[in-house]
PDB file of N, CA and C in Angstrom:
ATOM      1  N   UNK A   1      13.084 -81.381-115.909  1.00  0.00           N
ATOM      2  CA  UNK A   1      13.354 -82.284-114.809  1.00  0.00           C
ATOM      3  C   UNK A   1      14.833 -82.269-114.433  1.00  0.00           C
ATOM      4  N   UNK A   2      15.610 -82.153-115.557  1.00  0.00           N
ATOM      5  CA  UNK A   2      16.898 -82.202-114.987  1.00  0.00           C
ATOM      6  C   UNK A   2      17.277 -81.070-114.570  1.00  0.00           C
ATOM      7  N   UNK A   3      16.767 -79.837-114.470  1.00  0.00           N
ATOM      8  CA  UNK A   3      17.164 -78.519-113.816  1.00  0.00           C
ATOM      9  C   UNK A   3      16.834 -78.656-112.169  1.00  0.00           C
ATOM     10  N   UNK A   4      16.000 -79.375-112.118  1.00  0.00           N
ATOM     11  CA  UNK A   4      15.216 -79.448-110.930  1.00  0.00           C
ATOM     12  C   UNK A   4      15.989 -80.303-109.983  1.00  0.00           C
ATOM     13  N   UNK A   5      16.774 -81.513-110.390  1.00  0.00           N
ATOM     14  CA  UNK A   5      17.714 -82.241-109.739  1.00  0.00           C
ATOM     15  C   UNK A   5      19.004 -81.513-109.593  1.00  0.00           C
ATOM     16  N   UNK A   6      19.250 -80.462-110.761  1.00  0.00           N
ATOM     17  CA  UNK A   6      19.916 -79.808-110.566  1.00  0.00           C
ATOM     18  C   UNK A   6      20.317 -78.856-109.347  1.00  0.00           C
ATOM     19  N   UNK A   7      19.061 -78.360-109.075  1.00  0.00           N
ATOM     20  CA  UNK A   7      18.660 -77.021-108.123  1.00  0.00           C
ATOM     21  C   UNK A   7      18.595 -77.973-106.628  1.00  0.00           C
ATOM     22  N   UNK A   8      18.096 -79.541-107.046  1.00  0.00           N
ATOM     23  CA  UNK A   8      18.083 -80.022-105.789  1.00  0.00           C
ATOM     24  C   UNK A   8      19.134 -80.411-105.020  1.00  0.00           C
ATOM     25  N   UNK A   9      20.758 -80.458-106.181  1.00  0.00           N
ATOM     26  CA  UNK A   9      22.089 -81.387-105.581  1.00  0.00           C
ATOM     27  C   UNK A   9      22.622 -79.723-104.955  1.00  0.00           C
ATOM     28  N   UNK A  10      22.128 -78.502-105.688  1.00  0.00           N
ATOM     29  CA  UNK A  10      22.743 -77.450-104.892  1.00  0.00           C
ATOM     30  C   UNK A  10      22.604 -77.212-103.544  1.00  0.00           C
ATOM     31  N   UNK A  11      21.183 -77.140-103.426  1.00  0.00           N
ATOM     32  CA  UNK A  11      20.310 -77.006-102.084  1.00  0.00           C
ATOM     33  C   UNK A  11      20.952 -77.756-101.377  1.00  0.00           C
ATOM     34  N   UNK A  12      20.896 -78.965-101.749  1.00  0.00           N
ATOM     35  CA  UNK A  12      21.726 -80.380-100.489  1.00  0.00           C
ATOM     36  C   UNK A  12      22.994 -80.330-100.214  1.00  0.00           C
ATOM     37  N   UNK A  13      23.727 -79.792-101.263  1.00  0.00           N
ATOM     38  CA  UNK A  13      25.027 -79.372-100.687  1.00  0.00           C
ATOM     39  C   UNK A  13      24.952 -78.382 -99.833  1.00  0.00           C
ATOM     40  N   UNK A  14      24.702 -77.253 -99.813  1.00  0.00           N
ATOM     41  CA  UNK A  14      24.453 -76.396 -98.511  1.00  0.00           C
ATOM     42  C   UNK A  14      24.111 -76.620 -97.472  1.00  0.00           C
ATOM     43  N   UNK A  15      23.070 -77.339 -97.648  1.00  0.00           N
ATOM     44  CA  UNK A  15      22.196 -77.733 -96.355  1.00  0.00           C
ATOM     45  C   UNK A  15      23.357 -78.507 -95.608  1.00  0.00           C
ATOM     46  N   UNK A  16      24.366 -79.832 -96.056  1.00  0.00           N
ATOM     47  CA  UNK A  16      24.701 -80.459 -95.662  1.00  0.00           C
ATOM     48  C   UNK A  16      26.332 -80.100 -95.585  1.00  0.00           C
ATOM     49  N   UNK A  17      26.490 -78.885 -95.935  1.00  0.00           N
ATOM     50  CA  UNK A  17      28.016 -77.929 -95.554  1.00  0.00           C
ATOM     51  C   UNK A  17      27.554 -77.457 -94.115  1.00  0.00           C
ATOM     52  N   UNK A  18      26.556 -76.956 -94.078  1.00  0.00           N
ATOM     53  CA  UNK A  18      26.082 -75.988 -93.011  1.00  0.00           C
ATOM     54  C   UNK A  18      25.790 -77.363 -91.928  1.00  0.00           C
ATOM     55  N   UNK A  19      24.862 -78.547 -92.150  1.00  0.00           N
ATOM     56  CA  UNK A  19      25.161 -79.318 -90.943  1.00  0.00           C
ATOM     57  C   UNK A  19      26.100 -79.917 -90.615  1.00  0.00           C
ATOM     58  N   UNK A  20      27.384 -80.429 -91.317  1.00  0.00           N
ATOM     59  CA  UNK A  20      28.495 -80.492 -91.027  1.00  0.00           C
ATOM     60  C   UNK A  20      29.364 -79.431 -89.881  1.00  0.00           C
ATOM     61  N   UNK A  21      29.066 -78.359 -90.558  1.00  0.00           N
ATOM     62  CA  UNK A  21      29.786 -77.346 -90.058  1.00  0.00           C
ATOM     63  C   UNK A  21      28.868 -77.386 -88.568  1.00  0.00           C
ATOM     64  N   UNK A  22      27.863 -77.456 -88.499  1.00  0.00           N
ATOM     65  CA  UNK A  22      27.307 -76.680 -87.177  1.00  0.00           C
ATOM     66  C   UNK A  22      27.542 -77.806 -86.496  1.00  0.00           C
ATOM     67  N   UNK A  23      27.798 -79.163 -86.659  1.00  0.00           N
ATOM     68  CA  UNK A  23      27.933 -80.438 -86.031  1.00  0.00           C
ATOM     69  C   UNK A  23      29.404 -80.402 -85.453  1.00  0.00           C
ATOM     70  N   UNK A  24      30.351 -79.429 -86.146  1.00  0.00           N
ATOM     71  CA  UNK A  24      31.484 -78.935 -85.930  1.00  0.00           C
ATOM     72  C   UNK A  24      31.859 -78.043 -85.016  1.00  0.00           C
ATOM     73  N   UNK A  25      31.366 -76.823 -84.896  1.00  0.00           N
ATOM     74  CA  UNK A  25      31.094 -75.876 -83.920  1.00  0.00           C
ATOM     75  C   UNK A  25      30.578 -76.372 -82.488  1.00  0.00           C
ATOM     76  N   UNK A  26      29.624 -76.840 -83.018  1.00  0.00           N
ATOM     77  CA  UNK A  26      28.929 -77.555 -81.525  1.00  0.00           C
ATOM     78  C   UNK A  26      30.254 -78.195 -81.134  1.00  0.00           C
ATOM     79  N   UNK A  27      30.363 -79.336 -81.494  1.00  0.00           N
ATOM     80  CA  UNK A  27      31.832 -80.484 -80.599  1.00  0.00           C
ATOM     81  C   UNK A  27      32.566 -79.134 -79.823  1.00  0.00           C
ATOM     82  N   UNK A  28      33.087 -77.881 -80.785  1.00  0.00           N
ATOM     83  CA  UNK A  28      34.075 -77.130 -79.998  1.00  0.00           C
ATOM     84  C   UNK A  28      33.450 -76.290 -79.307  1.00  0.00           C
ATOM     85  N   UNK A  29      32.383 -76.079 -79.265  1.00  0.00           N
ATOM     86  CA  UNK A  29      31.746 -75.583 -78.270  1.00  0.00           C
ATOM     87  C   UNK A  29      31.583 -76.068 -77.143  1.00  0.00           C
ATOM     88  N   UNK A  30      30.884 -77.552 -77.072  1.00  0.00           N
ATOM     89  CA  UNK A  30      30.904 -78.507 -75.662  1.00  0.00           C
ATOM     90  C   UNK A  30      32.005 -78.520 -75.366  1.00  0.00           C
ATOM     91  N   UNK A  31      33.497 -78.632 -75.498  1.00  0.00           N
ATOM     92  CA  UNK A  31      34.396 -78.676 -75.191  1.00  0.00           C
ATOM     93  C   UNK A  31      34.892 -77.080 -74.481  1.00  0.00           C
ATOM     94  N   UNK A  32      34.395 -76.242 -74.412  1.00  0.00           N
ATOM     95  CA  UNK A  32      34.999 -75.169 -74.160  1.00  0.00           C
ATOM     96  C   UNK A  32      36.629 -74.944 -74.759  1.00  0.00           C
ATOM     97  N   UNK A  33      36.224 -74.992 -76.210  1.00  0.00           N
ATOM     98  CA  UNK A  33      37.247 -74.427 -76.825  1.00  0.00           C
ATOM     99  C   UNK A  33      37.037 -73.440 -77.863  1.00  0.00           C
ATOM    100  N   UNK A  34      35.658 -73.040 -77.839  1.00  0.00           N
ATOM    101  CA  UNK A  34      35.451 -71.802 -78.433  1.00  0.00           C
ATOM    102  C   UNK A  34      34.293 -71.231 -77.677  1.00  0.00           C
ATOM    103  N   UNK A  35      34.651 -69.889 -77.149  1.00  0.00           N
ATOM    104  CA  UNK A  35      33.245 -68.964 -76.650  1.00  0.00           C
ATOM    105  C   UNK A  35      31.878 -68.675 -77.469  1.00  0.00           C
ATOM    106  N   UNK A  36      31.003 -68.236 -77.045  1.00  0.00           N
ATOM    107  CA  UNK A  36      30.089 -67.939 -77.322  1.00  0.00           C
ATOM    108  C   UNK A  36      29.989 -66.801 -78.795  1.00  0.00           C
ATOM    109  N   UNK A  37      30.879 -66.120 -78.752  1.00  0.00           N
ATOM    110  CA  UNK A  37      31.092 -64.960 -79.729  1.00  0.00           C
ATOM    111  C   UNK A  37      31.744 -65.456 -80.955  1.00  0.00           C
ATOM    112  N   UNK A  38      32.599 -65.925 -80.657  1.00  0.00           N
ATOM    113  CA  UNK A  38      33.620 -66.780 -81.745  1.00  0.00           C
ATOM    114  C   UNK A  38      32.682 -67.713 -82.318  1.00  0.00           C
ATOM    115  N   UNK A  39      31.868 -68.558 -81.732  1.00  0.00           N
ATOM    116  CA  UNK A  39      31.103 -69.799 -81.953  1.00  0.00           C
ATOM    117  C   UNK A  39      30.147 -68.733 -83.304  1.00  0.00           C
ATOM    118  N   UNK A  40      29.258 -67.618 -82.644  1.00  0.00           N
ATOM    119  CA  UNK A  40      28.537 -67.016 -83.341  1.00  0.00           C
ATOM    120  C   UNK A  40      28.951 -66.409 -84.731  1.00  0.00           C
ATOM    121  N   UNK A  41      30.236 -65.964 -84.591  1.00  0.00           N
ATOM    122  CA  UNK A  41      31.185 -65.422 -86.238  1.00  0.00           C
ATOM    123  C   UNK A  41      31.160 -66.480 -86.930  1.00  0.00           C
ATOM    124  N   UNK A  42      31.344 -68.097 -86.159  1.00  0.00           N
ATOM    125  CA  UNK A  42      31.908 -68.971 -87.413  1.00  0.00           C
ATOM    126  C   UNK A  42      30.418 -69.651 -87.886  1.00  0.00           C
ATOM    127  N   UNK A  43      29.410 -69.735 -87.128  1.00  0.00           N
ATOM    128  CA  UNK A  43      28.158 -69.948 -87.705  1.00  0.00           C
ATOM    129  C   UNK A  43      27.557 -69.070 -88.757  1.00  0.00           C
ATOM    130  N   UNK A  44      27.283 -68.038 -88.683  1.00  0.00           N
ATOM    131  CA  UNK A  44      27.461 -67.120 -89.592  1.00  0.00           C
ATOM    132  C   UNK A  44      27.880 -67.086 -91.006  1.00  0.00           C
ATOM    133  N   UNK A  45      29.292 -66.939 -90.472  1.00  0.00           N
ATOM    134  CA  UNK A  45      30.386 -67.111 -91.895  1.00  0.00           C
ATOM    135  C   UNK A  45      30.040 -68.377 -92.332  1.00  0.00           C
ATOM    136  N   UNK A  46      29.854 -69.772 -91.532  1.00  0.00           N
ATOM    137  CA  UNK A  46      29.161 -70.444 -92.364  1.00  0.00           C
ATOM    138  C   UNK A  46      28.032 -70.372 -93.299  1.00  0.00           C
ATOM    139  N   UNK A  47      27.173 -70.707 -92.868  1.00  0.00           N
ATOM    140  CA  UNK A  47      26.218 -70.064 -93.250  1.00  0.00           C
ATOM    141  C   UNK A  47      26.537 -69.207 -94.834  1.00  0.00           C
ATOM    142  N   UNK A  48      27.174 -68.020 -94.530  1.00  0.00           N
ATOM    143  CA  UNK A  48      27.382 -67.490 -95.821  1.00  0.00           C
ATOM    144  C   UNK A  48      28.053 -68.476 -96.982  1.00  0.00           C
ATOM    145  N   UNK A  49      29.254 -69.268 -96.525  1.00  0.00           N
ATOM    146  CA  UNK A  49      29.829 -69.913 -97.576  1.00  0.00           C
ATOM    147  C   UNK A  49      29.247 -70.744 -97.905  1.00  0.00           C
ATOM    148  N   UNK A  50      28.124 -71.547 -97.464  1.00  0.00           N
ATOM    149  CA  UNK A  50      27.781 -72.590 -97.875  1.00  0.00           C
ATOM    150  C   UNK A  50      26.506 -71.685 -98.760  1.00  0.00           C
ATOM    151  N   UNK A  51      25.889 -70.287 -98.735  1.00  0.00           N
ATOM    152  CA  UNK A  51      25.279 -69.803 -99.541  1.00  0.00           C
ATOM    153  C   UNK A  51      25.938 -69.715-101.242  1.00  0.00           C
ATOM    154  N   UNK A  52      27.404 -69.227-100.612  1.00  0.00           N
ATOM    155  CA  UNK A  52      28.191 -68.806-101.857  1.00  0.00           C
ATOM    156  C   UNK A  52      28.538 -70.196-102.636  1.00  0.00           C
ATOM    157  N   UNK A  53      28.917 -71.229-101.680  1.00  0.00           N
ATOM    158  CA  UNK A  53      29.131 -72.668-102.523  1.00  0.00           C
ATOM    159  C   UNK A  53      28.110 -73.206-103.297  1.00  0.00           C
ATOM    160  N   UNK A  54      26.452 -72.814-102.628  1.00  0.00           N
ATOM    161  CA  UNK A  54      25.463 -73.707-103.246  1.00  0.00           C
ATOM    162  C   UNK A  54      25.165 -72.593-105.075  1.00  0.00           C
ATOM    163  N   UNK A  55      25.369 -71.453-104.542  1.00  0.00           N
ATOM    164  CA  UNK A  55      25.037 -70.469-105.563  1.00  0.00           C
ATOM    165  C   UNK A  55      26.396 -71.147-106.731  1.00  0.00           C
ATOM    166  N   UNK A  56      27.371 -71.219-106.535  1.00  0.00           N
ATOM    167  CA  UNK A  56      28.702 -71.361-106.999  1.00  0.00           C
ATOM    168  C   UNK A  56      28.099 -72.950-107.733  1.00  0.00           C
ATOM    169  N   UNK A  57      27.893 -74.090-107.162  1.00  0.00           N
ATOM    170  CA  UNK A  57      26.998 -74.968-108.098  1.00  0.00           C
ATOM    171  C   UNK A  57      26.247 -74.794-108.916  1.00  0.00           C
ATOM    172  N   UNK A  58      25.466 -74.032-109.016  1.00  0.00           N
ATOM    173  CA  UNK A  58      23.958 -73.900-109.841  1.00  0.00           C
ATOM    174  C   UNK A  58      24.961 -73.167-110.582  1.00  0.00           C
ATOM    175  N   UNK A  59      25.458 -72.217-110.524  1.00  0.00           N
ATOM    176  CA  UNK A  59      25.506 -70.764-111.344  1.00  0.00           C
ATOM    177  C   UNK A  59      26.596 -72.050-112.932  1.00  0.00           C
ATOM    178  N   UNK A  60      27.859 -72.864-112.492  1.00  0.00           N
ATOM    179  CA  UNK A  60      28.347 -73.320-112.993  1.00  0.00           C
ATOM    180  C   UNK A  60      27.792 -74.419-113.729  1.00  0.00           C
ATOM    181  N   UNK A  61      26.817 -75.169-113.466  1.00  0.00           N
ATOM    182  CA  UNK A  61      26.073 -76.204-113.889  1.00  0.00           C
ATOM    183  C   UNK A  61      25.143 -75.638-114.620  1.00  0.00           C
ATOM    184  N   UNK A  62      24.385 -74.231-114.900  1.00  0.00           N
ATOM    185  CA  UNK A  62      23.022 -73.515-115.433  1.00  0.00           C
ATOM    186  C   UNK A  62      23.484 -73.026-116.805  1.00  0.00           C
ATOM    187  N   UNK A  63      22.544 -73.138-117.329  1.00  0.00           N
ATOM    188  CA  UNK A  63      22.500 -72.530-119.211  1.00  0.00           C
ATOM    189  C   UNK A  63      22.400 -70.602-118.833  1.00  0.00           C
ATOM    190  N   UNK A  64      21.488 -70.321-117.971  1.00  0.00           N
ATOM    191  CA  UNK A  64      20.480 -69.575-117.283  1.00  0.00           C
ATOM    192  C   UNK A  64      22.022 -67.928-117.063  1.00  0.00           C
ATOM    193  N   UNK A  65      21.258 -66.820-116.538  1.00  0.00           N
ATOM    194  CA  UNK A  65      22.253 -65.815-116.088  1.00  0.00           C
ATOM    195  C   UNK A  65      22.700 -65.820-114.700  1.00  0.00           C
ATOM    196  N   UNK A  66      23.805 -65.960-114.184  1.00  0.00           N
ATOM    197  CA  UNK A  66      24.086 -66.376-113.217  1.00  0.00           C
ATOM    198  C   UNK A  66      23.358 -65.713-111.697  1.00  0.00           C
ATOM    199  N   UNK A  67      22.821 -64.284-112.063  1.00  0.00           N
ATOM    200  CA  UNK A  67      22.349 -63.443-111.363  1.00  0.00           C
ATOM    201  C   UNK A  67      21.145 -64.179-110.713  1.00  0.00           C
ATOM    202  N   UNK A  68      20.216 -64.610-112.405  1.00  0.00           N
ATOM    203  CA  UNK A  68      18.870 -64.718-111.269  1.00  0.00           C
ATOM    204  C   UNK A  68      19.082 -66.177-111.192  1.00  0.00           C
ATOM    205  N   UNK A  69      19.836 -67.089-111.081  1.00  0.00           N
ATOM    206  CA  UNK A  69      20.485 -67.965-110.547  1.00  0.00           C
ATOM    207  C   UNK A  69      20.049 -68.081-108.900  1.00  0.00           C
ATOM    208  N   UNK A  70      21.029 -66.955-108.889  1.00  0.00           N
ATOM    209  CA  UNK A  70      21.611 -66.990-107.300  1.00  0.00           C
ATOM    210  C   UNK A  70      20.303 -66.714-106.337  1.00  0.00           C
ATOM    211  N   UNK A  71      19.406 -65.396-107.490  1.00  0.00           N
ATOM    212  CA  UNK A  71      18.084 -65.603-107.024  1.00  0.00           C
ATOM    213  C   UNK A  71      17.516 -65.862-106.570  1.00  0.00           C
ATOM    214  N   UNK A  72      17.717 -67.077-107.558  1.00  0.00           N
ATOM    215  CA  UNK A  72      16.478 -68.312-106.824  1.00  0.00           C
ATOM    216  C   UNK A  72      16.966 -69.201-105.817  1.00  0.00           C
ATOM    217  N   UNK A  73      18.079 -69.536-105.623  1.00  0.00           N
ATOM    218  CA  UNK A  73      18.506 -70.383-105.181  1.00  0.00           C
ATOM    219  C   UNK A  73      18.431 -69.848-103.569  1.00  0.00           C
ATOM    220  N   UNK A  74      18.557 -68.375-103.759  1.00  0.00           N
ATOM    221  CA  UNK A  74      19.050 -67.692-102.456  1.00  0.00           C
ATOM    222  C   UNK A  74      17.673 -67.534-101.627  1.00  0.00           C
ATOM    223  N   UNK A  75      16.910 -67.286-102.344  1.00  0.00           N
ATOM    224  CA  UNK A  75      15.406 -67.184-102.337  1.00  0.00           C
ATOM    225  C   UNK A  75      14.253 -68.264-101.543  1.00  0.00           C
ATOM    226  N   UNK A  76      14.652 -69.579-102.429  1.00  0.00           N
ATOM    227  CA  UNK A  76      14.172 -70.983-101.626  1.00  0.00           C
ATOM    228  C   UNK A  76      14.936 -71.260-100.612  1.00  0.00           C
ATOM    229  N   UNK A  77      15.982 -70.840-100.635  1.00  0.00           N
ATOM    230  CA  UNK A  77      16.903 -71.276 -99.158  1.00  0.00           C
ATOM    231  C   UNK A  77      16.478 -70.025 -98.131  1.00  0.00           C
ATOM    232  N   UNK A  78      16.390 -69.042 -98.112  1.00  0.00           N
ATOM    233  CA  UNK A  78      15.943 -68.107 -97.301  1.00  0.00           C
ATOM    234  C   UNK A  78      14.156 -68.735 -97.287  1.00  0.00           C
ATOM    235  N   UNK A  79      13.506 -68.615 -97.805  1.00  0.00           N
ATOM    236  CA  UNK A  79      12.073 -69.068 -97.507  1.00  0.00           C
ATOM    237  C   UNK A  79      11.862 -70.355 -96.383  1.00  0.00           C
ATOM    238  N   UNK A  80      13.059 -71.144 -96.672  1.00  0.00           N
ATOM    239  CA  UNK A  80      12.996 -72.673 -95.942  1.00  0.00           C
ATOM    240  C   UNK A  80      13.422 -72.102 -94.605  1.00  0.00           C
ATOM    241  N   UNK A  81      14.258 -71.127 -94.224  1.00  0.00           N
ATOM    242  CA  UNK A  81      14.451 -70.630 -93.220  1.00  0.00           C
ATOM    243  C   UNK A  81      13.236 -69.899 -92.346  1.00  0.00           C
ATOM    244  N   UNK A  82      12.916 -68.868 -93.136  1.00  0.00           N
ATOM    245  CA  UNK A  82      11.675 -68.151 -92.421  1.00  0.00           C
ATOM    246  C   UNK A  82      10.846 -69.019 -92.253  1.00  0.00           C
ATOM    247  N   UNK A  83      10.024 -70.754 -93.010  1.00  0.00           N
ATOM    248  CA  UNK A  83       9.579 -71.114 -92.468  1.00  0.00           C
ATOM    249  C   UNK A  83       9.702 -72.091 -91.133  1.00  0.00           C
ATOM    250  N   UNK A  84      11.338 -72.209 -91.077  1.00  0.00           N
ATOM    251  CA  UNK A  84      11.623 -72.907 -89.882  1.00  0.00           C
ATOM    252  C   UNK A  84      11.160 -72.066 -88.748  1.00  0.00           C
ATOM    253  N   UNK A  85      11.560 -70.772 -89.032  1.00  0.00           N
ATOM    254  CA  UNK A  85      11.611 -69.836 -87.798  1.00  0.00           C
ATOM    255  C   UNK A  85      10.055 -69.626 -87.767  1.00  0.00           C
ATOM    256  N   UNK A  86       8.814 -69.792 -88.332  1.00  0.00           N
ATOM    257  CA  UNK A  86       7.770 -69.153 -87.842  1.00  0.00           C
ATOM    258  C   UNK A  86       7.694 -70.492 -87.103  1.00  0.00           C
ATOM    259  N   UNK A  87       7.624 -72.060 -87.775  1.00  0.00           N
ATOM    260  CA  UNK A  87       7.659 -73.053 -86.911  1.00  0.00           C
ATOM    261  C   UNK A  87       8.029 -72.912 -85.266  1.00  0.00           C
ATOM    262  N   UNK A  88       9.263 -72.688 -85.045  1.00  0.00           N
ATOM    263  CA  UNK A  88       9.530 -72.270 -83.803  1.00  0.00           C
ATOM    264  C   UNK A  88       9.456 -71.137 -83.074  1.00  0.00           C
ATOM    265  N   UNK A  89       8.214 -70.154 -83.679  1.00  0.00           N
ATOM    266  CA  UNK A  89       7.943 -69.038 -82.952  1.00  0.00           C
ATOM    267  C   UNK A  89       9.184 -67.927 -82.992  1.00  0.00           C
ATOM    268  N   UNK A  90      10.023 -68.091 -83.778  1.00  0.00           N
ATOM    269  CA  UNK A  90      10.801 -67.109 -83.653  1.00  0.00           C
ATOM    270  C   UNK A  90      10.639 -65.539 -83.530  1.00  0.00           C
ATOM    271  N   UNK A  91      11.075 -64.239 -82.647  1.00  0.00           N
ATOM    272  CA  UNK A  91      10.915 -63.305 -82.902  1.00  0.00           C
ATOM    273  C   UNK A  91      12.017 -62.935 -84.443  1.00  0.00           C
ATOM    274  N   UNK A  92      11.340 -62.111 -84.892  1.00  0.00           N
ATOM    275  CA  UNK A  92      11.873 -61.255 -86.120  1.00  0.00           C
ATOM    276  C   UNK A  92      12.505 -59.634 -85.242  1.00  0.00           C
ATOM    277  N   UNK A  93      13.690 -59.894 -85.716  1.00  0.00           N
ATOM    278  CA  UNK A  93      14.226 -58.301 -85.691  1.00  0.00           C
ATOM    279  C   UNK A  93      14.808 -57.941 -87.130  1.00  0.00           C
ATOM    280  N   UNK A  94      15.389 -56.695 -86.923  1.00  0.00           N
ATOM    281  CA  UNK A  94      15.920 -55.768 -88.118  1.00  0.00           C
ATOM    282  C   UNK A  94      16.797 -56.439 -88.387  1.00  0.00           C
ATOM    283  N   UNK A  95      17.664 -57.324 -87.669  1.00  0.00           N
ATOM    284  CA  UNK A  95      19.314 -58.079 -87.958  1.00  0.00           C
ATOM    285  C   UNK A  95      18.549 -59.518 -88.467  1.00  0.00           C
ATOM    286  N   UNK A  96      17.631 -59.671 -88.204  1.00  0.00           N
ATOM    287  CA  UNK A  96      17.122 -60.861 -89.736  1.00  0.00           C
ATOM    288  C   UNK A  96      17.350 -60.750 -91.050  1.00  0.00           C
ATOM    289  N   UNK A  97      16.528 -59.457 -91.216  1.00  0.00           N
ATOM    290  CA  UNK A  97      16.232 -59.045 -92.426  1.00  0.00           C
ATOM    291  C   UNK A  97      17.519 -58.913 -93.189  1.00  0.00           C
ATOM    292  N   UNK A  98      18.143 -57.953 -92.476  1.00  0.00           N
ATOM    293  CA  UNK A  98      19.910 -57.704 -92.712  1.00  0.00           C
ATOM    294  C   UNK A  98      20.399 -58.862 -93.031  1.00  0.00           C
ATOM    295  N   UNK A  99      20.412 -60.117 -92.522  1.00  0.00           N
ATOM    296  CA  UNK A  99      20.846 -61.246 -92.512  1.00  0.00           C
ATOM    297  C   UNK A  99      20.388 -61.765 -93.837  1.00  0.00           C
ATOM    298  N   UNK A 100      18.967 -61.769 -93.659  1.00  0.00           N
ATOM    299  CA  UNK A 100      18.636 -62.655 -95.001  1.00  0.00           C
ATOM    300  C   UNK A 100      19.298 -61.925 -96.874  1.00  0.00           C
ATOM    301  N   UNK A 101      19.003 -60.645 -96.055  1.00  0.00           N
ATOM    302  CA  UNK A 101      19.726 -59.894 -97.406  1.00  0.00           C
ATOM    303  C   UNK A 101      21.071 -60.393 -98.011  1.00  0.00           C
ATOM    304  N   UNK A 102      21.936 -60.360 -96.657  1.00  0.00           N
ATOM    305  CA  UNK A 102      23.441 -60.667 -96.642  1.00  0.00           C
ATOM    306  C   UNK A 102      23.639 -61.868 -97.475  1.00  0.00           C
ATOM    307  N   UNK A 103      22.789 -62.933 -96.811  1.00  0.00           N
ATOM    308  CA  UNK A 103      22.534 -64.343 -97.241  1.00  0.00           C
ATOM    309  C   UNK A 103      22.176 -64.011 -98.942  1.00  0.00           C
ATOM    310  N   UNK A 104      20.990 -63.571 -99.629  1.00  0.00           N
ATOM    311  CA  UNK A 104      20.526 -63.832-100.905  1.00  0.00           C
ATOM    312  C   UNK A 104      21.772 -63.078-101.872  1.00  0.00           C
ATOM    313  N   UNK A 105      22.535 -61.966-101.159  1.00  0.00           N
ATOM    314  CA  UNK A 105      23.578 -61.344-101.977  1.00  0.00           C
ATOM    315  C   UNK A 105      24.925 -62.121-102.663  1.00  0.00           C
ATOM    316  N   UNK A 106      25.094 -63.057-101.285  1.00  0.00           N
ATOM    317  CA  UNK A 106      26.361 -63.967-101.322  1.00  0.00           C
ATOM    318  C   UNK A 106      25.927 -65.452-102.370  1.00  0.00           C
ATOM    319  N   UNK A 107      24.553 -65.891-101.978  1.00  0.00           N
ATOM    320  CA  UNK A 107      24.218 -66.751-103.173  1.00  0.00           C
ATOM    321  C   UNK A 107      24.096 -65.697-104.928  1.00  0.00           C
ATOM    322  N   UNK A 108      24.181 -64.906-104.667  1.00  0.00           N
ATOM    323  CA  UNK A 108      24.134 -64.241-106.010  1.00  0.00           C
ATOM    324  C   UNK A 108      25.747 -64.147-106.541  1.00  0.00           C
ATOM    325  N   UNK A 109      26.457 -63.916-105.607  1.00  0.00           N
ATOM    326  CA  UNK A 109      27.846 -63.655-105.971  1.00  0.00           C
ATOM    327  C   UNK A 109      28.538 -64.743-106.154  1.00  0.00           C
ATOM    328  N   UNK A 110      27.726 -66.211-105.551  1.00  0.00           N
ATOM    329  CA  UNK A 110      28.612 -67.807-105.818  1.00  0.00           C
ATOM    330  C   UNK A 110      27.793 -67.800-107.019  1.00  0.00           C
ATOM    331  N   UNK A 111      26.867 -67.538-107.333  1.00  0.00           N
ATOM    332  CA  UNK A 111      26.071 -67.873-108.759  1.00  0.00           C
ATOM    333  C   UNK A 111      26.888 -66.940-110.060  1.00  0.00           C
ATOM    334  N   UNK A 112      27.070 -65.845-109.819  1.00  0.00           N
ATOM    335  CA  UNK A 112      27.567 -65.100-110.461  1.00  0.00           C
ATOM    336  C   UNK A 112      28.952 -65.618-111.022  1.00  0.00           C
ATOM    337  N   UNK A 113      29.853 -65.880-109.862  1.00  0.00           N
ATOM    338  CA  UNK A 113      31.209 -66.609-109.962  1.00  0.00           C
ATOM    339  C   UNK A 113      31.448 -67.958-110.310  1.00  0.00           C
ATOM    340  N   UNK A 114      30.511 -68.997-110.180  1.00  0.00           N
ATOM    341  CA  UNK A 114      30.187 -69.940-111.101  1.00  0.00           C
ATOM    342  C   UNK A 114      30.106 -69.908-112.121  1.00  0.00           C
ATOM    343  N   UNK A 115      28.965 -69.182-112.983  1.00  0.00           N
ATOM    344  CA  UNK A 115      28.576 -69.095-114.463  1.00  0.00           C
ATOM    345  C   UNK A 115      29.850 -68.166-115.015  1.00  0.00           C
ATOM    346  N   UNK A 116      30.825 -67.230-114.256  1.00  0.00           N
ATOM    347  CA  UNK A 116      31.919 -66.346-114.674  1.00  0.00           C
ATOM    348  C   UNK A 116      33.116 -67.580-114.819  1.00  0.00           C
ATOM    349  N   UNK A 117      33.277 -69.036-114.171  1.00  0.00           N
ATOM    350  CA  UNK A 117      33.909 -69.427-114.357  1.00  0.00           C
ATOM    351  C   UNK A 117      34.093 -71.137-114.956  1.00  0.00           C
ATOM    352  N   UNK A 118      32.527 -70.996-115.694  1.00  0.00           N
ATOM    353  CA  UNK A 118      32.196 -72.288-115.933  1.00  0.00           C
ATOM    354  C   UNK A 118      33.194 -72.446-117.464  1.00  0.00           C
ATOM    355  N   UNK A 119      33.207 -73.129-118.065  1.00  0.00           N
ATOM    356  CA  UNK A 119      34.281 -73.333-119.432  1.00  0.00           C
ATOM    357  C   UNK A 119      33.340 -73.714-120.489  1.00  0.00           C
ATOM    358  N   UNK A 120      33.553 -72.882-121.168  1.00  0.00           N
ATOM    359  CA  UNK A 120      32.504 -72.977-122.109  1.00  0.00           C
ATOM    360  C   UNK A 120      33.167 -74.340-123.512  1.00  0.00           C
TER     361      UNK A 120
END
């Protein structure tokens, strides 16, 4: 049970880096102070860090190998995605897939760098 609250304060931190952040973008977006392209890099790059931060929790908080850590973590957070997107009919292209990869690699590398820098 306590792994599970564990896995759940990671998840919520991400989730809630990434709506911060996109609650962020947007304001400078309505404002026309960031374009369309720029807007798209920093969503993104979000996105990734808040992969690498949530992985970077678990991996430091886990008994576990930091690898399949990131795994999992990268894994249920990518799944919660694909099911948003079938929800809204999303088309699937090749730069998904790419994406989601990108995404489960970077939670592997905050998981990795967590458990590399937890204190024993």
């Amino acid at each position: 049970m306590n792994y599970l609250k564990l896995f759940g304060k990671a998840i919520l931190k991400g989730l809630i880096l990434i709506v911060i952040g996109l609650l962020f973008i947007t304001l400078l977006s309505y404002f026309n102070i960031l374009n369309d392209k720029i807007s798209n890099i920093l969503i993104i790059a979000l996105v990734i860090i808040s992969y690498i931060i949530s992985g970077y929790h678990l991996g430091k908080k886990s008994s576990k190998k930091g690898l399949t850590e990131g795994i999992k973590i990268g894994s249920v957070l990518i799944i919660l995605y694909i099911i948003i997107s079938l929800i809204l009919k999303y088309n699937y292209q090749l730069f998904n897939i790419i994406y989601y990869i990108i995404l489960l690699i970077s939670s592997i590398f905050g998981s990795i760098l967590g458990k590399n820098k937890k204190k024993n």
